[in-house]
C-alpha atoms as a PDB file:
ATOM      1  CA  UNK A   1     -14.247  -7.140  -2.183  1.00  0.00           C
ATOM      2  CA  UNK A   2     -11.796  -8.347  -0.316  1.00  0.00           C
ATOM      3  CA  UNK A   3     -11.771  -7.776   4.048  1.00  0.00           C
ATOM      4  CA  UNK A   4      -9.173  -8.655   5.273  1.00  0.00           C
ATOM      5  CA  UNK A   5      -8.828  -6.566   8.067  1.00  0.00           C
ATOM      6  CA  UNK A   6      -6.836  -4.064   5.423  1.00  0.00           C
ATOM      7  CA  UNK A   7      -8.395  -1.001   6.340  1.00  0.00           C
ATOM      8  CA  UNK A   8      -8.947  -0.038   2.551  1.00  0.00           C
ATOM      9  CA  UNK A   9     -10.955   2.739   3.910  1.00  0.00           C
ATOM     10  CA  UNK A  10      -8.524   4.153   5.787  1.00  0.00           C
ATOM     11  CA  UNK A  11      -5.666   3.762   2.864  1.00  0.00           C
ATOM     12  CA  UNK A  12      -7.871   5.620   0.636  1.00  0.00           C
ATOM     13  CA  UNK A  13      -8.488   8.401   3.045  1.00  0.00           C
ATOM     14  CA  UNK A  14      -4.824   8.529   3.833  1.00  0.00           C
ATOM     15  CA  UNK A  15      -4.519   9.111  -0.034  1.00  0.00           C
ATOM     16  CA  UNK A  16      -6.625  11.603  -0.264  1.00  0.00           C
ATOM     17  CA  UNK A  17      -5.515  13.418   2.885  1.00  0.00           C
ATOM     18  CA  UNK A  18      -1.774  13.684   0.998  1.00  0.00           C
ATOM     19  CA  UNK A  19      -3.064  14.113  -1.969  1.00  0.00           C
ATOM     20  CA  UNK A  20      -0.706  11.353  -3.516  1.00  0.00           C
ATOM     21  CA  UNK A  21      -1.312  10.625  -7.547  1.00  0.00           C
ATOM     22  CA  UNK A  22       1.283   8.124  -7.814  1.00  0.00           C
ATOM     23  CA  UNK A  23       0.862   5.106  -4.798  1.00  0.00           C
ATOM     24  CA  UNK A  24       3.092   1.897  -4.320  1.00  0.00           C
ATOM     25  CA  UNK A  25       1.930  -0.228  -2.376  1.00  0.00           C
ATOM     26  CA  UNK A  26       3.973  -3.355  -1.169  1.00  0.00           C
ATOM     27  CA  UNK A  27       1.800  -6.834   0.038  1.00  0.00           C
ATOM     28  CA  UNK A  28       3.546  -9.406   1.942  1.00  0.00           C
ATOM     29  CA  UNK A  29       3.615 -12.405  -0.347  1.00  0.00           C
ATOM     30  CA  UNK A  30       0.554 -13.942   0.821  1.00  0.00           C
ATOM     31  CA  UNK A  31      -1.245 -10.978  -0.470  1.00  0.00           C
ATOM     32  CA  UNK A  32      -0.123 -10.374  -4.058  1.00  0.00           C
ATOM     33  CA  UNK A  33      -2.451 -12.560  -5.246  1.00  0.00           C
ATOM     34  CA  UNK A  34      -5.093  -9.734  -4.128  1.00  0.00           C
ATOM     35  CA  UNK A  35      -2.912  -7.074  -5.408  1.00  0.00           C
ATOM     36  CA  UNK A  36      -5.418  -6.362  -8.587  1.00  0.00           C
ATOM     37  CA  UNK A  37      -8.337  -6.095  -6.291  1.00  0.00           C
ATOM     38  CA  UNK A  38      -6.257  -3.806  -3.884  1.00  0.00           C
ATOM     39  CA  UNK A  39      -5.325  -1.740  -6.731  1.00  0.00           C
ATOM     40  CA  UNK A  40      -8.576  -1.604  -8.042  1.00  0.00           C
ATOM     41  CA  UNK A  41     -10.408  -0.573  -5.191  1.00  0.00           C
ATOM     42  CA  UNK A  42      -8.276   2.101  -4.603  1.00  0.00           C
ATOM     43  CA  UNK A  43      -7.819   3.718  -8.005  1.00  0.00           C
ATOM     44  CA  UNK A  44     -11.918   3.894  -7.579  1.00  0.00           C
ATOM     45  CA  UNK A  45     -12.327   5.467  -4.016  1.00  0.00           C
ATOM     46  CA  UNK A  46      -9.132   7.957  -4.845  1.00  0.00           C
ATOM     47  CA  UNK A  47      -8.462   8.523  -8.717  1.00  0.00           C
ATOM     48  CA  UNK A  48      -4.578   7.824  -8.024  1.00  0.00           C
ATOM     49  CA  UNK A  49      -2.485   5.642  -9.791  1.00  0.00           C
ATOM     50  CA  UNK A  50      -1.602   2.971  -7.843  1.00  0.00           C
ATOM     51  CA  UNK A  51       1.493   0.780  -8.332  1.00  0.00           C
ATOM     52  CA  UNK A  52       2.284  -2.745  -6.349  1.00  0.00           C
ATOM     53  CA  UNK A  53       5.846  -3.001  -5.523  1.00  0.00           C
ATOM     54  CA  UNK A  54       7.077  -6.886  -6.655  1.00  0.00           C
ATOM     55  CA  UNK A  55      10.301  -6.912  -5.566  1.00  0.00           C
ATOM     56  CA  UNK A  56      11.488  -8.757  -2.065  1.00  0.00           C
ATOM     57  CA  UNK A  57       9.257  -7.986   0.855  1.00  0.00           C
ATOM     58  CA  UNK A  58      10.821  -9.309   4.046  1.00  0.00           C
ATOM     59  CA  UNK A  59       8.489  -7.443   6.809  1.00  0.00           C
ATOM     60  CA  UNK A  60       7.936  -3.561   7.464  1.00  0.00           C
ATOM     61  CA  UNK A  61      11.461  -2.882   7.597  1.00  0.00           C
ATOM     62  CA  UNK A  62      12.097  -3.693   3.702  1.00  0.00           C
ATOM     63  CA  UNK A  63      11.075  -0.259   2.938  1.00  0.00           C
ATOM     64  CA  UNK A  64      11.988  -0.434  -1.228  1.00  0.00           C
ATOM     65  CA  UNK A  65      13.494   2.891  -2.235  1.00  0.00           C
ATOM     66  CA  UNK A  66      10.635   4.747  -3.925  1.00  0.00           C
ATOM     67  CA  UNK A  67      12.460   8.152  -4.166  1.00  0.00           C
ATOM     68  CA  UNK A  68      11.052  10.635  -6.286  1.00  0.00           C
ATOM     69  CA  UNK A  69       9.025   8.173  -8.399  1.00  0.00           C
ATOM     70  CA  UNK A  70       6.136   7.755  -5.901  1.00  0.00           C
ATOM     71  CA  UNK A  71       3.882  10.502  -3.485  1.00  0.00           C
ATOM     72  CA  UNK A  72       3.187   7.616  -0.955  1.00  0.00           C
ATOM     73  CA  UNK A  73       4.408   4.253   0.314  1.00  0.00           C
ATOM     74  CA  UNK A  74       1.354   2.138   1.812  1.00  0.00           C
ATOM     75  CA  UNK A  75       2.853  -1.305   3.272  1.00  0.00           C
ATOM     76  CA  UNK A  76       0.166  -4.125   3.914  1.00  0.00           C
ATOM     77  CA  UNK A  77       0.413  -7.510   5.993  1.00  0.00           C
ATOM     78  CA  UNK A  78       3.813  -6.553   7.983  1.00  0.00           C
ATOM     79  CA  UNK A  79       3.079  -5.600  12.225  1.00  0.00           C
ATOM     80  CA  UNK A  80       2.722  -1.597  12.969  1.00  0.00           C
ATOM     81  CA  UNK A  81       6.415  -0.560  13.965  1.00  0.00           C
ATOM     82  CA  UNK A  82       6.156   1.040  17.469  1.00  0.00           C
ATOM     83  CA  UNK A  83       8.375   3.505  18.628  1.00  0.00           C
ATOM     84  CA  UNK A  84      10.163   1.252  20.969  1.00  0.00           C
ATOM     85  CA  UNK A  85      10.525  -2.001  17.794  1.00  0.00           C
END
């Protein structure tokens, strides 16, 4: 399994906390050639079904429009947005 400082752990307990069944997740590019392990790990430790968004991924503030199709957005590889970004 993958480490790399992803926090899987956390991701999973944030999807079970909102009780999400549909997840997208969105990788920076130079981690969507993990996205099958990300997915699988997850669909294991949380039963949802867990989606990786492909399209352009430019940094934490290309936020893809998810709408009603999805319970949670989960953004990997992109710096936490502070208040004051």
């Amino acid at each position: 399994m993958i480490q790399l400082k992803l926090e899987l752990d956390r991701v999973a307990e944030l999807i079970r906390k909102e009780k999400a069944k549909r997840v997208c997740i969105q990788l920076a590019d130079g981690l969507k050639p993990k996205a099958k392990e990300i997915v699988d790990f997850l669909k294991e430790k949380t039963g949802a079904t867990v989606f990786v968004w492909y399209g352009s991924c430019y940094g934490a503030c290309d936020v893809p429009k998810i709408d009603e199709h999805f319970d949670l957005l989960v953004q990997f590889g992109h710096r936490e947005l502070k208040k004051n970004d």
